[in-house]
PDB file of N, CA and C in Angstrom:
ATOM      1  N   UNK A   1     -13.885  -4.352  21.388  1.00  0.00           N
ATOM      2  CA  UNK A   1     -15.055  -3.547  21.111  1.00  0.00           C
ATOM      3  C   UNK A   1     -14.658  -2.417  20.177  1.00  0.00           C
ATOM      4  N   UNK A   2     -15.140  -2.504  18.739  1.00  0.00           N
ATOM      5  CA  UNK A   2     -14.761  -1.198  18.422  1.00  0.00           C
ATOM      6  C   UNK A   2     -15.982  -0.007  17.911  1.00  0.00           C
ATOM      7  N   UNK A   3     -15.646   0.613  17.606  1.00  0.00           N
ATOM      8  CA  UNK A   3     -16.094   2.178  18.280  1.00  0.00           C
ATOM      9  C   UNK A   3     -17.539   1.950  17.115  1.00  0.00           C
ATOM     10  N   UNK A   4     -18.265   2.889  17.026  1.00  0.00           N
ATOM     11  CA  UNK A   4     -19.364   2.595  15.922  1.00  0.00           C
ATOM     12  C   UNK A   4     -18.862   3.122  15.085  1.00  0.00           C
ATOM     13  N   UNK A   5     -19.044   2.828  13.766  1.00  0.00           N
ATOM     14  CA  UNK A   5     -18.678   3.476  12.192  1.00  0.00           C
ATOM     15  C   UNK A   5     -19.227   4.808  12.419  1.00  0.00           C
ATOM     16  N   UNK A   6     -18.329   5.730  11.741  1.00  0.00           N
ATOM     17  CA  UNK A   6     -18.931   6.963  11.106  1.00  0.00           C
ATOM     18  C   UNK A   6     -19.653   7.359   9.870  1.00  0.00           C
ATOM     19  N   UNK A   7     -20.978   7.198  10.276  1.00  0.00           N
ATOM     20  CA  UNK A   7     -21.932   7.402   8.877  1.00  0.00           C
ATOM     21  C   UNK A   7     -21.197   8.204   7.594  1.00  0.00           C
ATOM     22  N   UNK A   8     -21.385   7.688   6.595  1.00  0.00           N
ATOM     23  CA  UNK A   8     -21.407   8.366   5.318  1.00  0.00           C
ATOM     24  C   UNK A   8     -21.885   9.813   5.470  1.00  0.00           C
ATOM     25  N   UNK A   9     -21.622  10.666   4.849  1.00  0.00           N
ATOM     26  CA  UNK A   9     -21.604  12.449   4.316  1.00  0.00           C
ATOM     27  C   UNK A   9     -23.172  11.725   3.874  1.00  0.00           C
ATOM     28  N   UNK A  10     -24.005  12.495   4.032  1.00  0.00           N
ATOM     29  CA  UNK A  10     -25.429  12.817   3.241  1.00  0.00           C
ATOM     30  C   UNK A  10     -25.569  13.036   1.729  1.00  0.00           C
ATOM     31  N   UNK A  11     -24.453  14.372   1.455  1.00  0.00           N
ATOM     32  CA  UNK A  11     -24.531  14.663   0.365  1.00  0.00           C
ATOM     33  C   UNK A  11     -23.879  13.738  -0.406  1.00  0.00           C
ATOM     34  N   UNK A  12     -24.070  13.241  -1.885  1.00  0.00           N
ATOM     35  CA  UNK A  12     -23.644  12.492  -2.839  1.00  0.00           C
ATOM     36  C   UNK A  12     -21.927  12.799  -2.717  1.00  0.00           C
ATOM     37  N   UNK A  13     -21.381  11.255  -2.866  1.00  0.00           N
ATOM     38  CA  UNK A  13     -19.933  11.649  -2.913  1.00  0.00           C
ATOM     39  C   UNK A  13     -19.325  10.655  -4.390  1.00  0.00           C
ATOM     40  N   UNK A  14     -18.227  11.488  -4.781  1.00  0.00           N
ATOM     41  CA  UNK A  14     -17.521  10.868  -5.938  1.00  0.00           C
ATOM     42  C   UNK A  14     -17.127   9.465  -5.537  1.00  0.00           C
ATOM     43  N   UNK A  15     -16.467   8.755  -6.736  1.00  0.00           N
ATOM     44  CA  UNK A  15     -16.278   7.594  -6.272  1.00  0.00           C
ATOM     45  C   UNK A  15     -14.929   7.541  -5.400  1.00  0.00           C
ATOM     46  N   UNK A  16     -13.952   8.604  -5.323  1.00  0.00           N
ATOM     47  CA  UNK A  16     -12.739   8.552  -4.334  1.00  0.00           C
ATOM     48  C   UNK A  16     -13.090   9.128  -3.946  1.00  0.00           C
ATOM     49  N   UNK A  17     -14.000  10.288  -3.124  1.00  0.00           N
ATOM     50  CA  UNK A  17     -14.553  10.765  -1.892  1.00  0.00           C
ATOM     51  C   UNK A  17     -14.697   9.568  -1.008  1.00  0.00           C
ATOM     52  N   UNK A  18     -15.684   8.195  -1.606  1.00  0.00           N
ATOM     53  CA  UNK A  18     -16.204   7.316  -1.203  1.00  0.00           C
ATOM     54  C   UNK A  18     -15.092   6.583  -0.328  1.00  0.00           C
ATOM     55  N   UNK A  19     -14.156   6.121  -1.710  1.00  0.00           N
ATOM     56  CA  UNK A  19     -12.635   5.331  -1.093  1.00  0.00           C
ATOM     57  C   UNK A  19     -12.137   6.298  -0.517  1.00  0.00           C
ATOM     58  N   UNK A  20     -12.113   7.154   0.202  1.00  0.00           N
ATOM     59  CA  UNK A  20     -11.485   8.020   1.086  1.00  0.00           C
ATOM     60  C   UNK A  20     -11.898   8.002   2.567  1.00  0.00           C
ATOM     61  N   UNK A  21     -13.029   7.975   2.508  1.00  0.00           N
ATOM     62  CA  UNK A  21     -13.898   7.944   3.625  1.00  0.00           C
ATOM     63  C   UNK A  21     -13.721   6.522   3.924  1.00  0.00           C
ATOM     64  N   UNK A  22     -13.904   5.622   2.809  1.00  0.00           N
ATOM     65  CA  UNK A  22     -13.754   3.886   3.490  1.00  0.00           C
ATOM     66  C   UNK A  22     -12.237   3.953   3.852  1.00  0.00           C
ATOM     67  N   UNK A  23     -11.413   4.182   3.599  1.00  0.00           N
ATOM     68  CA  UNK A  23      -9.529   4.402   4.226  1.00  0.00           C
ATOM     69  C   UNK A  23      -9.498   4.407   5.310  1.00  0.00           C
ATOM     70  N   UNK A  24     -10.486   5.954   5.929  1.00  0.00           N
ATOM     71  CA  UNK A  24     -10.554   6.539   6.809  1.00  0.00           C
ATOM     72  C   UNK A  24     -11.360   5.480   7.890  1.00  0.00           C
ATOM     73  N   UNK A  25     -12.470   4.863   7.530  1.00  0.00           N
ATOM     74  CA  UNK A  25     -12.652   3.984   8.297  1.00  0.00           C
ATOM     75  C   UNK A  25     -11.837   2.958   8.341  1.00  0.00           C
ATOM     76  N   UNK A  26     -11.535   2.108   7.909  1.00  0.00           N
ATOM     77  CA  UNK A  26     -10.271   0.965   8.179  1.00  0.00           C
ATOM     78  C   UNK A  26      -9.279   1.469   8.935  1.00  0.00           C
ATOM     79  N   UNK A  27      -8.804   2.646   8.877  1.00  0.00           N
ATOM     80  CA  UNK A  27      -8.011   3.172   9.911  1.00  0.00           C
ATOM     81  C   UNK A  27      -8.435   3.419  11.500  1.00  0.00           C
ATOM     82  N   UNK A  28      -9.247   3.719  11.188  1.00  0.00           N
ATOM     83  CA  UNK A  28     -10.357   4.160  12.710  1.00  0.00           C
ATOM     84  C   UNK A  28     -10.156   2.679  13.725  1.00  0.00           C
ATOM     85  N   UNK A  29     -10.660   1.967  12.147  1.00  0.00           N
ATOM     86  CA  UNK A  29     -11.077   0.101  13.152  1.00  0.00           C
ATOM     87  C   UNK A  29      -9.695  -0.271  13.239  1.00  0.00           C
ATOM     88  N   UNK A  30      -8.298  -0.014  12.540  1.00  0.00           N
ATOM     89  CA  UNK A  30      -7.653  -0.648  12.904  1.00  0.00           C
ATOM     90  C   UNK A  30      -6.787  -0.268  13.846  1.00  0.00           C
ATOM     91  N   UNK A  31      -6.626   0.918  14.365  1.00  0.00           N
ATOM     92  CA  UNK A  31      -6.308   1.502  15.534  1.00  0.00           C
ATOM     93  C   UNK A  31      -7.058   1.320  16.847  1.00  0.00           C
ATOM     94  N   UNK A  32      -8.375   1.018  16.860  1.00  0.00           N
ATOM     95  CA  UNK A  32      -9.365   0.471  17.476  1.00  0.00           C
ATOM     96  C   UNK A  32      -8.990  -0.841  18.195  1.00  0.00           C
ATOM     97  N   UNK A  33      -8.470  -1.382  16.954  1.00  0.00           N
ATOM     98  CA  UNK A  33      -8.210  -3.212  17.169  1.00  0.00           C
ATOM     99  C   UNK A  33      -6.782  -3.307  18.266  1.00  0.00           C
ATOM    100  N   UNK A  34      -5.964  -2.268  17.111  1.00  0.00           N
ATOM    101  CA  UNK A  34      -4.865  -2.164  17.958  1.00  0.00           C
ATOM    102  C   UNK A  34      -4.791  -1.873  19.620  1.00  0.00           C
ATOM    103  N   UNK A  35      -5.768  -1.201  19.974  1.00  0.00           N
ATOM    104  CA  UNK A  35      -5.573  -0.746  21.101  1.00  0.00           C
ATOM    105  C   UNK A  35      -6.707  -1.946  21.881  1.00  0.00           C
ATOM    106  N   UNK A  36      -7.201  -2.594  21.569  1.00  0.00           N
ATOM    107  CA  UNK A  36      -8.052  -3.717  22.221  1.00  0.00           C
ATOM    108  C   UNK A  36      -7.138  -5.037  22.079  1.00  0.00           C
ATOM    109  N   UNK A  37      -6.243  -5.302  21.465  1.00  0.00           N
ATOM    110  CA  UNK A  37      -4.949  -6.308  21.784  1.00  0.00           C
ATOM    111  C   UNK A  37      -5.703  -7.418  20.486  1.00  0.00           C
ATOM    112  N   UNK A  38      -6.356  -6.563  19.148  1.00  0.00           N
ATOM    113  CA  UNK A  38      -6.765  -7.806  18.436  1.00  0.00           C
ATOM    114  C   UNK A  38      -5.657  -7.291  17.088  1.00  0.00           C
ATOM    115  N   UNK A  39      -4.445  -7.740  17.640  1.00  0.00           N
ATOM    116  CA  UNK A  39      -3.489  -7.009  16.654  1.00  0.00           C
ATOM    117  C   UNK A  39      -3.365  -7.813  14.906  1.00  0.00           C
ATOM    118  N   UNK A  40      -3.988  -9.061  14.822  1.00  0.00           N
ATOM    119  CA  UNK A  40      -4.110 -10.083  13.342  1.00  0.00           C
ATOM    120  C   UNK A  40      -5.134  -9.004  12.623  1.00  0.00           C
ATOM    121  N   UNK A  41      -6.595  -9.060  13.186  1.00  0.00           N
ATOM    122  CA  UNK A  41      -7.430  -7.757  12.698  1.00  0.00           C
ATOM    123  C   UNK A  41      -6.941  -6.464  12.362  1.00  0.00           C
ATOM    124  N   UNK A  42      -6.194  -5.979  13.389  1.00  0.00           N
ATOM    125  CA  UNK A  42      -5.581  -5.003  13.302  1.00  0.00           C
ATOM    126  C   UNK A  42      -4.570  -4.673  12.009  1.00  0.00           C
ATOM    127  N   UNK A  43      -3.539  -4.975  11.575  1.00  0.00           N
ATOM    128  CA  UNK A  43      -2.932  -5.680  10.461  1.00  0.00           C
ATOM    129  C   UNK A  43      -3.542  -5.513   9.017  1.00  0.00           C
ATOM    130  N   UNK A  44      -4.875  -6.417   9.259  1.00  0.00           N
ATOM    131  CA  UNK A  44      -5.826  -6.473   7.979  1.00  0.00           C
ATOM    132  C   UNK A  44      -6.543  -5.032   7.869  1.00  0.00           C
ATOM    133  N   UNK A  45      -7.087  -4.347   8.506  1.00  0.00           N
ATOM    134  CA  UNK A  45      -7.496  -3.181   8.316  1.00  0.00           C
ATOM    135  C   UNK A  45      -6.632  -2.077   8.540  1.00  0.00           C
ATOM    136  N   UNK A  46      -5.201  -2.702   8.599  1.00  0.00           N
ATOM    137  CA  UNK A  46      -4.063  -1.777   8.394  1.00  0.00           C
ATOM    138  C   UNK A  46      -3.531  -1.775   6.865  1.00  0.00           C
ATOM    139  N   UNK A  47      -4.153  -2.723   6.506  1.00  0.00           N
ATOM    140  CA  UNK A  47      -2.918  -3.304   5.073  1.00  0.00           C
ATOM    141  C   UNK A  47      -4.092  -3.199   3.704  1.00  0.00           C
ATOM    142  N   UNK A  48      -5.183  -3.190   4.237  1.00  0.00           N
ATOM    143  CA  UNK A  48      -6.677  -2.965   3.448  1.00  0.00           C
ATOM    144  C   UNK A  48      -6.710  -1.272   3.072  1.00  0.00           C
ATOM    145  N   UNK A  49      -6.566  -0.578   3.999  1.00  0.00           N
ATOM    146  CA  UNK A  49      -6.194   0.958   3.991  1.00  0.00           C
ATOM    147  C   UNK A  49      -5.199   1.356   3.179  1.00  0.00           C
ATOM    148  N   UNK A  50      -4.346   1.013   3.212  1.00  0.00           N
ATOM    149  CA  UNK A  50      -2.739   1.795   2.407  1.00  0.00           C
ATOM    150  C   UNK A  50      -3.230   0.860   0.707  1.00  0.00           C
ATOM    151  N   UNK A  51      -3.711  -0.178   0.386  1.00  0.00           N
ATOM    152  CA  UNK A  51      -4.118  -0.884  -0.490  1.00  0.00           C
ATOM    153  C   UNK A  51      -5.116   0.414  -1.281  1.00  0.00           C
ATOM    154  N   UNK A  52      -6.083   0.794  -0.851  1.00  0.00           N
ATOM    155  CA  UNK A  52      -7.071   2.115  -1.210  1.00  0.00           C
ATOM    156  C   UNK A  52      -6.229   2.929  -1.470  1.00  0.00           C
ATOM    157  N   UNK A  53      -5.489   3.739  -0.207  1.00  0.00           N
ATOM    158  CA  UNK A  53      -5.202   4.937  -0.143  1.00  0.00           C
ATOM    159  C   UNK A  53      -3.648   4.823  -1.318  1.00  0.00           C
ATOM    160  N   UNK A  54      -3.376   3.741  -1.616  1.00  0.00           N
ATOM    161  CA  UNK A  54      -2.503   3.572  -2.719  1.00  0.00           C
ATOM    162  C   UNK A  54      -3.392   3.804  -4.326  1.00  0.00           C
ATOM    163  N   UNK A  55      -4.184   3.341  -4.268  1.00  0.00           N
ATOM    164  CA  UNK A  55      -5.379   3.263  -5.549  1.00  0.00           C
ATOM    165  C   UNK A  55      -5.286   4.399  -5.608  1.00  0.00           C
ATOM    166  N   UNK A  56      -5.718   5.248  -4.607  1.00  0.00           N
ATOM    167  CA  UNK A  56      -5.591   6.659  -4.546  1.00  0.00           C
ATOM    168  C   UNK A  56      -5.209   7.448  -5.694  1.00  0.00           C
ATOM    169  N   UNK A  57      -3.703   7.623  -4.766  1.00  0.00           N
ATOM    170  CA  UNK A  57      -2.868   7.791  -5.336  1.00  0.00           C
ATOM    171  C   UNK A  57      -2.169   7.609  -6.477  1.00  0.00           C
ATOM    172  N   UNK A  58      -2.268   6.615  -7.193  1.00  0.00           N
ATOM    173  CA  UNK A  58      -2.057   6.419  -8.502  1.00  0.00           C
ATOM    174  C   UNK A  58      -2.856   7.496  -9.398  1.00  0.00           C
ATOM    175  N   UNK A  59      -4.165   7.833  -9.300  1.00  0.00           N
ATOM    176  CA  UNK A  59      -5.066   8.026  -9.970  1.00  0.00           C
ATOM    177  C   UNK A  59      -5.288  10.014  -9.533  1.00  0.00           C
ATOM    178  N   UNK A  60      -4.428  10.237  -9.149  1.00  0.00           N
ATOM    179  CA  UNK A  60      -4.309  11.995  -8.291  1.00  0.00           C
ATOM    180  C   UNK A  60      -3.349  12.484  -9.117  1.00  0.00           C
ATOM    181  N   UNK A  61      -3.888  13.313  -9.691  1.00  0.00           N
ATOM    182  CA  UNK A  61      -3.068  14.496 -10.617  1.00  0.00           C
ATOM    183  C   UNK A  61      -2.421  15.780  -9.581  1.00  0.00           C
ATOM    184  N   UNK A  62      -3.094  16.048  -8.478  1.00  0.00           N
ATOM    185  CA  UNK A  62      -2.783  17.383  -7.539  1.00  0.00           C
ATOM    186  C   UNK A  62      -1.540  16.735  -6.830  1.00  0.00           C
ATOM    187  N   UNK A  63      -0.408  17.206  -6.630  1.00  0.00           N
ATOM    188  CA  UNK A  63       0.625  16.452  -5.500  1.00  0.00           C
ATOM    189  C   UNK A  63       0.677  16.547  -4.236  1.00  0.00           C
ATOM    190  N   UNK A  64      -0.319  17.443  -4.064  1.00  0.00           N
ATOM    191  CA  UNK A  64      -0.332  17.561  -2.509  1.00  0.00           C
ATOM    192  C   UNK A  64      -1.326  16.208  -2.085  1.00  0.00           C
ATOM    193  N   UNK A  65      -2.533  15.941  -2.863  1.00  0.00           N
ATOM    194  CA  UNK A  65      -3.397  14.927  -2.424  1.00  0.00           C
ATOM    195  C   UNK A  65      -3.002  13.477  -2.557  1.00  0.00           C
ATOM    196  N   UNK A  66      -2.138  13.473  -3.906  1.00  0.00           N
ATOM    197  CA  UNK A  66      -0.940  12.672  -3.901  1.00  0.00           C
ATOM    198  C   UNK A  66      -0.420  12.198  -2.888  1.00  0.00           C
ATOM    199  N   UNK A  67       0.508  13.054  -2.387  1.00  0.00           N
ATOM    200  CA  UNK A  67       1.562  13.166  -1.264  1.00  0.00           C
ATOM    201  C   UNK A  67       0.800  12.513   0.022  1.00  0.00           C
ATOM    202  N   UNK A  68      -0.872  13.187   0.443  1.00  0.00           N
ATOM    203  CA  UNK A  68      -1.142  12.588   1.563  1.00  0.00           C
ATOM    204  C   UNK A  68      -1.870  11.357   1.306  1.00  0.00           C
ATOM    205  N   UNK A  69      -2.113  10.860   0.284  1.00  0.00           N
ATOM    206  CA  UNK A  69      -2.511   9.226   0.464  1.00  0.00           C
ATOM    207  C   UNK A  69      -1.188   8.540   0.313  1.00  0.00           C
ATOM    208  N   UNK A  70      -0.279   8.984  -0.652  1.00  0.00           N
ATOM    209  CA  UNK A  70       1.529   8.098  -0.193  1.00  0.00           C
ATOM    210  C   UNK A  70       1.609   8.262   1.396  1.00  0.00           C
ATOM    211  N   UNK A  71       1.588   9.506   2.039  1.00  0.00           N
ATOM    212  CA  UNK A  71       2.111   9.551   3.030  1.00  0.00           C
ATOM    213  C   UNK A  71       1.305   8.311   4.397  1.00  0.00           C
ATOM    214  N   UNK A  72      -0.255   8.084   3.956  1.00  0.00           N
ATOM    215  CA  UNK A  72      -0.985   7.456   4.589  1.00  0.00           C
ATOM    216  C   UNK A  72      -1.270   5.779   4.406  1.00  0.00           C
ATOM    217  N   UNK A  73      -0.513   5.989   3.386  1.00  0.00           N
ATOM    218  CA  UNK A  73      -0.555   5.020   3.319  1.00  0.00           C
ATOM    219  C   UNK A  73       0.618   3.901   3.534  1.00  0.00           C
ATOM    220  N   UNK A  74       1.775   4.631   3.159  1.00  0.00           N
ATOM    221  CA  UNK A  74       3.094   4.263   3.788  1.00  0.00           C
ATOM    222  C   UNK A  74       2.929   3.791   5.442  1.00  0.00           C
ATOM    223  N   UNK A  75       2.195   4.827   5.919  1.00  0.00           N
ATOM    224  CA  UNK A  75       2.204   4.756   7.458  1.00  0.00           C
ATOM    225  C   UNK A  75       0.991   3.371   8.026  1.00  0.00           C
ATOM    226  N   UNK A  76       0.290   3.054   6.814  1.00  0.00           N
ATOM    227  CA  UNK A  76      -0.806   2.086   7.716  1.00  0.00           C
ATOM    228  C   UNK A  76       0.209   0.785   7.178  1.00  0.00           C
ATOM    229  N   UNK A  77       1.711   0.750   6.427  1.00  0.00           N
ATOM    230  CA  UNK A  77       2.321  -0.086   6.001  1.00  0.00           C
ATOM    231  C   UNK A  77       3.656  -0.575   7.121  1.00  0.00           C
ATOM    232  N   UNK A  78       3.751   0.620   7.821  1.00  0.00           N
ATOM    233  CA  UNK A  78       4.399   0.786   8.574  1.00  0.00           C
ATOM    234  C   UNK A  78       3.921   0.195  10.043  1.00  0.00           C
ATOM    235  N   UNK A  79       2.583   0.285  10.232  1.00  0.00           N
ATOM    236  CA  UNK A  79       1.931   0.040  11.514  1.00  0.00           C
ATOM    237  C   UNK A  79       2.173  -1.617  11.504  1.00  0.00           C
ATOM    238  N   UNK A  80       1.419  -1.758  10.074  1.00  0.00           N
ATOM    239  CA  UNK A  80       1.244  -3.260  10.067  1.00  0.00           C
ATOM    240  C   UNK A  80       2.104  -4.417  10.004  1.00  0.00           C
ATOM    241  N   UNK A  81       3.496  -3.284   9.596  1.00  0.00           N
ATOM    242  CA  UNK A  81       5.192  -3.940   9.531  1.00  0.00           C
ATOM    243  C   UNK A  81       5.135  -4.502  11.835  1.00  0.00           C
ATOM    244  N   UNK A  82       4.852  -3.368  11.968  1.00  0.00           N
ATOM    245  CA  UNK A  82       5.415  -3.344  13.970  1.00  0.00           C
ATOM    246  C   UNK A  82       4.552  -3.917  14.186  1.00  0.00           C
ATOM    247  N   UNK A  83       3.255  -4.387  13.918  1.00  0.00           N
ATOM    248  CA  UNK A  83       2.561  -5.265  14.513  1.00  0.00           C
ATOM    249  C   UNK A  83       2.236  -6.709  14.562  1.00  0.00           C
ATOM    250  N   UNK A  84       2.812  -7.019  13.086  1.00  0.00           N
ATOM    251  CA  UNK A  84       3.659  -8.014  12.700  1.00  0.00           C
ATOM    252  C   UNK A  84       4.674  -8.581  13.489  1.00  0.00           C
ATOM    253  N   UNK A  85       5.600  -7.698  13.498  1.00  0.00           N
ATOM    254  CA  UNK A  85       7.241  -8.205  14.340  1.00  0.00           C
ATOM    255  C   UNK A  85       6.584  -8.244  16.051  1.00  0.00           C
ATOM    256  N   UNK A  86       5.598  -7.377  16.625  1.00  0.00           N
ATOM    257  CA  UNK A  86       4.944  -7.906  18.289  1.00  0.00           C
ATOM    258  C   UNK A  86       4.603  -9.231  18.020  1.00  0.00           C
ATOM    259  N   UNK A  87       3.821  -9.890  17.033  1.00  0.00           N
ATOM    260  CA  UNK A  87       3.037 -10.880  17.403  1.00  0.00           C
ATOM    261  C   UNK A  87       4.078 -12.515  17.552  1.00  0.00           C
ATOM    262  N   UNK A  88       3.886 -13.222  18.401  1.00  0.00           N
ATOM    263  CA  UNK A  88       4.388 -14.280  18.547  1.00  0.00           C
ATOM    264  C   UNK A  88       4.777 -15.096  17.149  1.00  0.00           C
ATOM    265  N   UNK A  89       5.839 -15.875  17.154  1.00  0.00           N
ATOM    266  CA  UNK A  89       5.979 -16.582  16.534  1.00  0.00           C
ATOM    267  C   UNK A  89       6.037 -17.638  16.306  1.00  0.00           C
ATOM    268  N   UNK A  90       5.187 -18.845  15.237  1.00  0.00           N
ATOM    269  CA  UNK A  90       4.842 -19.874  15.388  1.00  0.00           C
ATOM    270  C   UNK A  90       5.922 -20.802  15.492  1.00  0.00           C
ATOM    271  N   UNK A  91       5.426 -22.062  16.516  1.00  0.00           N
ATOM    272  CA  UNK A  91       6.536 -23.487  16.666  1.00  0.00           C
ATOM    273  C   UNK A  91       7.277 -22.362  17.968  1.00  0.00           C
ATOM    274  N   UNK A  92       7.634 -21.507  18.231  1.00  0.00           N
ATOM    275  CA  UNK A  92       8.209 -20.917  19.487  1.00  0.00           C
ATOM    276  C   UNK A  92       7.686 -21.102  20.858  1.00  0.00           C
ATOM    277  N   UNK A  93       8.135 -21.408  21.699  1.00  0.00           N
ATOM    278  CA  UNK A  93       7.532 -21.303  23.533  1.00  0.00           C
ATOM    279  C   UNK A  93       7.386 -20.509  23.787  1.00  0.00           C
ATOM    280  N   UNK A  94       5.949 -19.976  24.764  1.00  0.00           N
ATOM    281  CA  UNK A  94       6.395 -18.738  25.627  1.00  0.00           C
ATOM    282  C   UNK A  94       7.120 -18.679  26.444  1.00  0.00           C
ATOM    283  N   UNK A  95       7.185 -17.334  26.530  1.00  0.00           N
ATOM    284  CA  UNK A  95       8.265 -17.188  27.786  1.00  0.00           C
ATOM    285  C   UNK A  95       9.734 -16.903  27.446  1.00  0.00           C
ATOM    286  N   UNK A  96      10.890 -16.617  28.084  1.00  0.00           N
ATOM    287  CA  UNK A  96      11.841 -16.396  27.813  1.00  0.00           C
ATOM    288  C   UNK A  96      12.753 -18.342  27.093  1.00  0.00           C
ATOM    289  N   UNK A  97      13.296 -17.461  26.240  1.00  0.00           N
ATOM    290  CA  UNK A  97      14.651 -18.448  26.365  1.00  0.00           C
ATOM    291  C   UNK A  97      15.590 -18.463  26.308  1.00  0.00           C
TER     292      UNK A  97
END
């Protein structure tokens, strides 16, 4: 079950206000997912996020705003690295061996 979207700002937003706010949601849902055990979903709206918040970044002259879409985006790269290495692996048995 994940949580309801957070409406859009009212007021008119730039076009990376926009991709900022969509980041911000993919993150929301994929922490969402994560914590409801739908960790493949999870992943995709981990790896969809740092994909933006990389676009970002390319395109940011300030280094601080820079810095926090690298930094955010590294980290939804990072999530999706550990959630990766949890998930089972195919042709393998469960259970110990």
């Amino acid at each position: 079950m994940q949580a309801a979207p957070k409406p859009a700002p009212k007021q008119p937003m730039t076009r990376a206000q926009k991709l900022r706010w969509y980041a911000e949601q993919l993150m929301a849902d994929a922490a969402s997912d994560e914590k409801a055990g739908a960790y493949e979903t999870a992943v995709s709206h981990y790896l969809q996020a740092a994909d933006i918040l990389l676009l970002l970044a390319k395109v940011e002259a300030n280094y601080t705003a820079w810095k926090y879409y690298a930094d955010n985006a590294s980290m939804c790269q990072q999530k999706a690295r550990r959630l990766i290495a949890l998930a089972p692996k195919e042709g393998s048995a469960p259970g110990p061996s």
